[in-house]
C-alpha atoms as a PDB file:
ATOM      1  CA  UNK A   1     -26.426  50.586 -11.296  1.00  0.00           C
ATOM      2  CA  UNK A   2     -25.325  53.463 -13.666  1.00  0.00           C
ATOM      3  CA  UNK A   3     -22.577  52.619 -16.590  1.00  0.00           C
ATOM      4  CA  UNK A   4     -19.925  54.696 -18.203  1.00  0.00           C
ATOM      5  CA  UNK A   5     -18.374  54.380 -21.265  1.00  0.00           C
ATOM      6  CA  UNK A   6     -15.222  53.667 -21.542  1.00  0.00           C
ATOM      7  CA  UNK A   7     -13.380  51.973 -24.456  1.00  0.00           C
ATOM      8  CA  UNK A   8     -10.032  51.640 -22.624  1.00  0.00           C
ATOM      9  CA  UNK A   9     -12.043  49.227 -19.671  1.00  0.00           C
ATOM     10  CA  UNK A  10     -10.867  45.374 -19.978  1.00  0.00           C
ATOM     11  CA  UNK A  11     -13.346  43.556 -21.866  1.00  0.00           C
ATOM     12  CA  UNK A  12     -11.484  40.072 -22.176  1.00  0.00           C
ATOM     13  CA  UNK A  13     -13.571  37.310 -20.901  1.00  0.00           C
ATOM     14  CA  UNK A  14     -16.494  38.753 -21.538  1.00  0.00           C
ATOM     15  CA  UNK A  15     -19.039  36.654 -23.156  1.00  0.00           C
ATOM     16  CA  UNK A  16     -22.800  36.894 -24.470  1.00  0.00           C
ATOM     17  CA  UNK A  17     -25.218  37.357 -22.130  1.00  0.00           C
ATOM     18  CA  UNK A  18     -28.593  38.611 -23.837  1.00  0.00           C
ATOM     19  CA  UNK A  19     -29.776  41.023 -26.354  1.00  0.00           C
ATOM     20  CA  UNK A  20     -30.752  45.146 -26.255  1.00  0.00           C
ATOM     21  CA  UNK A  21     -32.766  46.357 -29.346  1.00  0.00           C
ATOM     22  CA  UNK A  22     -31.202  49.581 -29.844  1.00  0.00           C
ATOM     23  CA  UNK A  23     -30.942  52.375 -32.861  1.00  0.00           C
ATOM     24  CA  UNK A  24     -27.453  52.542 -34.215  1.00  0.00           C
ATOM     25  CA  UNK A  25     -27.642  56.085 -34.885  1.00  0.00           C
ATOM     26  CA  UNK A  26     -28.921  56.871 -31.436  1.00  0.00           C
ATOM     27  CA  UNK A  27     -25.530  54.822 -29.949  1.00  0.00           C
ATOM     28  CA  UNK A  28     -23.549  57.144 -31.815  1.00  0.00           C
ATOM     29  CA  UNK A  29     -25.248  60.492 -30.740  1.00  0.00           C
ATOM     30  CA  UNK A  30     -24.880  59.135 -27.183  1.00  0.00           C
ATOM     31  CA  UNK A  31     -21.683  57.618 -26.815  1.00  0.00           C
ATOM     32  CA  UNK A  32     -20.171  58.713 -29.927  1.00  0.00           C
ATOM     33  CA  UNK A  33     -18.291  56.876 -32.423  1.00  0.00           C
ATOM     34  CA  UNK A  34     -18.606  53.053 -31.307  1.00  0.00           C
ATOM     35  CA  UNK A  35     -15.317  50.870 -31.271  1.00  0.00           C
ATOM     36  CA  UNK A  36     -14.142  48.577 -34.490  1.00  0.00           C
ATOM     37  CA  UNK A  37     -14.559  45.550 -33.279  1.00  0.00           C
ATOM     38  CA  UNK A  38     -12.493  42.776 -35.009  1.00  0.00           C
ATOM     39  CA  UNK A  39     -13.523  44.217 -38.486  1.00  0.00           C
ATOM     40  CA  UNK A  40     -14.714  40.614 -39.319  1.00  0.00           C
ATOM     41  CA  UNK A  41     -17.283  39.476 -36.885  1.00  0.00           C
ATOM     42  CA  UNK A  42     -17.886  42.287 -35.138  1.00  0.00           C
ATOM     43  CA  UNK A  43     -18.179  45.616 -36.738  1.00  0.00           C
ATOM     44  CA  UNK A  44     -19.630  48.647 -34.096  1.00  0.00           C
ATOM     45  CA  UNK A  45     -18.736  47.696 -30.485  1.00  0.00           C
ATOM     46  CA  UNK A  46     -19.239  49.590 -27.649  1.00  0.00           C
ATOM     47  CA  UNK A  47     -17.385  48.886 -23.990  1.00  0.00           C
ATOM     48  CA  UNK A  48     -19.145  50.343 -20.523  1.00  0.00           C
ATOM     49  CA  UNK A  49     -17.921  50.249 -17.229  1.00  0.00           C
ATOM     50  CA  UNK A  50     -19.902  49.963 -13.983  1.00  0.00           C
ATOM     51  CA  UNK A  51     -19.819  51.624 -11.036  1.00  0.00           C
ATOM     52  CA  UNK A  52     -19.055  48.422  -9.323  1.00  0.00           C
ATOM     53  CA  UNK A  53     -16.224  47.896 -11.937  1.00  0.00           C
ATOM     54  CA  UNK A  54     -18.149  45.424 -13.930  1.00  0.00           C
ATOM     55  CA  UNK A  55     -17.379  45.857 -17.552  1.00  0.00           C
ATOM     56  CA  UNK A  56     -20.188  44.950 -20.270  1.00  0.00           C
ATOM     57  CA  UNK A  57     -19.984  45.149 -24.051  1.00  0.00           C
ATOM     58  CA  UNK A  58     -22.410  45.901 -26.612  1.00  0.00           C
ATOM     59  CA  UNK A  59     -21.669  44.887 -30.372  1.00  0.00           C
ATOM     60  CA  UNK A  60     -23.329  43.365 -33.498  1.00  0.00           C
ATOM     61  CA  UNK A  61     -22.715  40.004 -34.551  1.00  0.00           C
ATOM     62  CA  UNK A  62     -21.923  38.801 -37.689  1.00  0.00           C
ATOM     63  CA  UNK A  63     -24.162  41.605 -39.003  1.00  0.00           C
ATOM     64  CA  UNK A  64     -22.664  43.142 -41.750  1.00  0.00           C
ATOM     65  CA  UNK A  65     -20.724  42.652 -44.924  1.00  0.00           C
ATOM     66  CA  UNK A  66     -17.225  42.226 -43.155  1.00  0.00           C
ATOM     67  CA  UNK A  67     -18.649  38.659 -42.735  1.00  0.00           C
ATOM     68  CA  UNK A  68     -19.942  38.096 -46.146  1.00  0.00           C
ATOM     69  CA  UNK A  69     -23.059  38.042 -48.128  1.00  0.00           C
ATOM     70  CA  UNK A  70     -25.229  40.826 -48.988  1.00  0.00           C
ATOM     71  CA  UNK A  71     -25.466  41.808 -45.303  1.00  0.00           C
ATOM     72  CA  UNK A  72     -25.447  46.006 -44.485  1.00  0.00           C
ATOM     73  CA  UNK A  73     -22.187  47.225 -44.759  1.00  0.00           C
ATOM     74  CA  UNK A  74     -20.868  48.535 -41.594  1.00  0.00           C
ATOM     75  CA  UNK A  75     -21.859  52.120 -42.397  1.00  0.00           C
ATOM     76  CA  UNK A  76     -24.886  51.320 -43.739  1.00  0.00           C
ATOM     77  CA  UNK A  77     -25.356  49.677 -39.907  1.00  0.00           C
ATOM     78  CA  UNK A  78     -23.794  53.046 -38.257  1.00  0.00           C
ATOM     79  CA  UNK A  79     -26.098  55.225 -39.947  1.00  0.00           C
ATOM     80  CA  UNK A  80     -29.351  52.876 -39.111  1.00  0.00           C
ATOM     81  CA  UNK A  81     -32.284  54.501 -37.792  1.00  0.00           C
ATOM     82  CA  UNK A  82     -34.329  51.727 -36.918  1.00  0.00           C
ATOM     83  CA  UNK A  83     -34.278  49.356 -34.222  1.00  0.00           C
ATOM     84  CA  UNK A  84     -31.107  46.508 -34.686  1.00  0.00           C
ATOM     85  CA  UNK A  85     -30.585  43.407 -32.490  1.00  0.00           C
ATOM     86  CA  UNK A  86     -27.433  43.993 -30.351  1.00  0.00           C
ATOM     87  CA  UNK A  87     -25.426  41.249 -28.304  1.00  0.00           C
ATOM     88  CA  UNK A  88     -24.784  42.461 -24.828  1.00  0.00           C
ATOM     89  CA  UNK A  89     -21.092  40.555 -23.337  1.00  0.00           C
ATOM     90  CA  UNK A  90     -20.194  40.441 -19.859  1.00  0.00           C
ATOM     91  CA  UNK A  91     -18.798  38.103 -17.186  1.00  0.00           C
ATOM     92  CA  UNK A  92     -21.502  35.639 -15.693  1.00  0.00           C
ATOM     93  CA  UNK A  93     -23.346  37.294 -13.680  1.00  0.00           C
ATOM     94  CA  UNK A  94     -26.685  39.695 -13.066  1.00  0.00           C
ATOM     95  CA  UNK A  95     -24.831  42.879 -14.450  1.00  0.00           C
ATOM     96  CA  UNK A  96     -25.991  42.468 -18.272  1.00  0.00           C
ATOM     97  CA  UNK A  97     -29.422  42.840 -16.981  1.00  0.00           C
ATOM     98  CA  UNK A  98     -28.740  45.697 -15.072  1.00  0.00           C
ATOM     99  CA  UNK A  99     -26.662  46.879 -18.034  1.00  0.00           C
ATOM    100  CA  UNK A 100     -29.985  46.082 -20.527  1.00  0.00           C
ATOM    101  CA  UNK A 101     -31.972  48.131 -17.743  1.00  0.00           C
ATOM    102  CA  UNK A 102     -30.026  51.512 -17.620  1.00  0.00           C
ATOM    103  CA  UNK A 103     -29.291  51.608 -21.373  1.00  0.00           C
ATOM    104  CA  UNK A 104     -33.125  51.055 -22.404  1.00  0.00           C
ATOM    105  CA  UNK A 105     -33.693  54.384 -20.031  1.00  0.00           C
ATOM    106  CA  UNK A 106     -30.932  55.678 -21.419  1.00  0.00           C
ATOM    107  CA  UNK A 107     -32.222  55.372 -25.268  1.00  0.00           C
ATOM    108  CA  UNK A 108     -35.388  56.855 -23.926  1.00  0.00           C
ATOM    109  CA  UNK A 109     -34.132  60.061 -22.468  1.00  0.00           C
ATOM    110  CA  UNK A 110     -34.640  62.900 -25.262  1.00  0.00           C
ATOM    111  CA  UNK A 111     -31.418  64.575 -26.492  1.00  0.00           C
ATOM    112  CA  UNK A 112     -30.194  67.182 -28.579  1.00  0.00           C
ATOM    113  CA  UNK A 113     -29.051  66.264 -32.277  1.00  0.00           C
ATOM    114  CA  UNK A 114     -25.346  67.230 -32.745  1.00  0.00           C
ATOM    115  CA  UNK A 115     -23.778  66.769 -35.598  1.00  0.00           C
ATOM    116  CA  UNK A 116     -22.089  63.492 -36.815  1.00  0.00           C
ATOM    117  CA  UNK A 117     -20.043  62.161 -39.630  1.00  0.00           C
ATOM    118  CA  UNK A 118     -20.503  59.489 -41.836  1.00  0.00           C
ATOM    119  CA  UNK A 119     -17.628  56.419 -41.074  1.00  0.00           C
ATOM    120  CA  UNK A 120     -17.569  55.708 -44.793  1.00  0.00           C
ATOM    121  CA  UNK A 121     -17.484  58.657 -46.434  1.00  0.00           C
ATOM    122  CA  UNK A 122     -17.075  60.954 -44.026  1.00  0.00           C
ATOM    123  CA  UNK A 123     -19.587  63.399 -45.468  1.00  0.00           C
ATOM    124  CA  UNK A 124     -22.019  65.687 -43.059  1.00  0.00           C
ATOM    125  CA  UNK A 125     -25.530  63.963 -42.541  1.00  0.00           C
ATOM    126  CA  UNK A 126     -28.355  66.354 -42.519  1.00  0.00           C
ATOM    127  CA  UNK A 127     -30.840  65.961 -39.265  1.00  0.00           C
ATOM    128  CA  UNK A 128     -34.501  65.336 -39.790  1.00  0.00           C
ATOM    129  CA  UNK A 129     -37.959  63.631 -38.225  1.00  0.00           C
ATOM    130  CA  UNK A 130     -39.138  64.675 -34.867  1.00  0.00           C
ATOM    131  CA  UNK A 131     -36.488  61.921 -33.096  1.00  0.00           C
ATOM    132  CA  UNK A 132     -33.669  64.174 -34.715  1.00  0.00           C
ATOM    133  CA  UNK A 133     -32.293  61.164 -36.466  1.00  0.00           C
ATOM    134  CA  UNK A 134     -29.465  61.373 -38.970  1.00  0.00           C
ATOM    135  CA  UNK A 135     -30.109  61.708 -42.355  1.00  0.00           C
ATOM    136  CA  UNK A 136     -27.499  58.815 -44.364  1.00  0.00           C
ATOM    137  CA  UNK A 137     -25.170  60.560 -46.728  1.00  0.00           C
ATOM    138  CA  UNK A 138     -26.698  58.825 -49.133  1.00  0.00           C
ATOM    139  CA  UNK A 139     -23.086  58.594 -50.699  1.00  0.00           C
ATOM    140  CA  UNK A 140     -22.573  55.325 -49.498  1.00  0.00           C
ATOM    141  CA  UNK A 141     -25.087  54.778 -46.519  1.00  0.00           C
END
């Protein structure tokens, strides 16, 4: 099954279903800026579409600062180049495997860097390492 994102797809009812490792920054060079979330519990969210219609959600979790503590803030998680625990959300069902499936190809397939800008500041990050993996600002990343 192949996915598409789409932000504007009907995510209601959708509920956890399992877990993706996945690199922040590499989210954003594929699908581009991820959604807000509720700004509280969620921070980065993400909503895909199947072909079959199915709709599946990836999104932190009470992951960030927006929740409290001395957790990342949520650009500190954006710009992230190591691997972070995502929640995957869908209806019951075998699509969140299929989901986990096509997005850990997907996160394998090389790409080109293009450029991206910091959700905090809003500053240019600077490309380096083989991966071609943002650089943080380092203003407030």
């Amino acid at each position: 099954m192949k996915f598409t994102h789409n932000s504007y797809a009907d995510a209601s009812g959708t509920h956890l279903q399992g877990y993706v490792d996945a690199v922040p920054a590499k989210l954003i060079e594929l699908f581009g800026e991820p959604e807000a979330g509720d700004e509280y519990k969620v921070s980065m969210a993400y909503t895909f579409e199947g072909d079959d219609g199915s709709v599946v959600t990836l999104y932190d979790w009470k992951a960030t600062s927006l929740y409290g503590g001395t957790r990342l803030t949520p650009g500190a998680l954006r710009c992230q180049t190591t691997h972070f625990h995502f929640h995957v959300g869908a209806h019951a069902g075998p699509v969140s495997d299929a989901f986990i499936s096509w997005l850990t190809a997907k996160l394998e397939e090389p790409t080109a860097p293009t450029k991206a800008t910091c959700t905090e500041c809003k500053g240019l990050r600077k490309y380096v390492g083989f991966l071609g993996f943002p650089e943080p600002c380092r203003t407030c990343c």
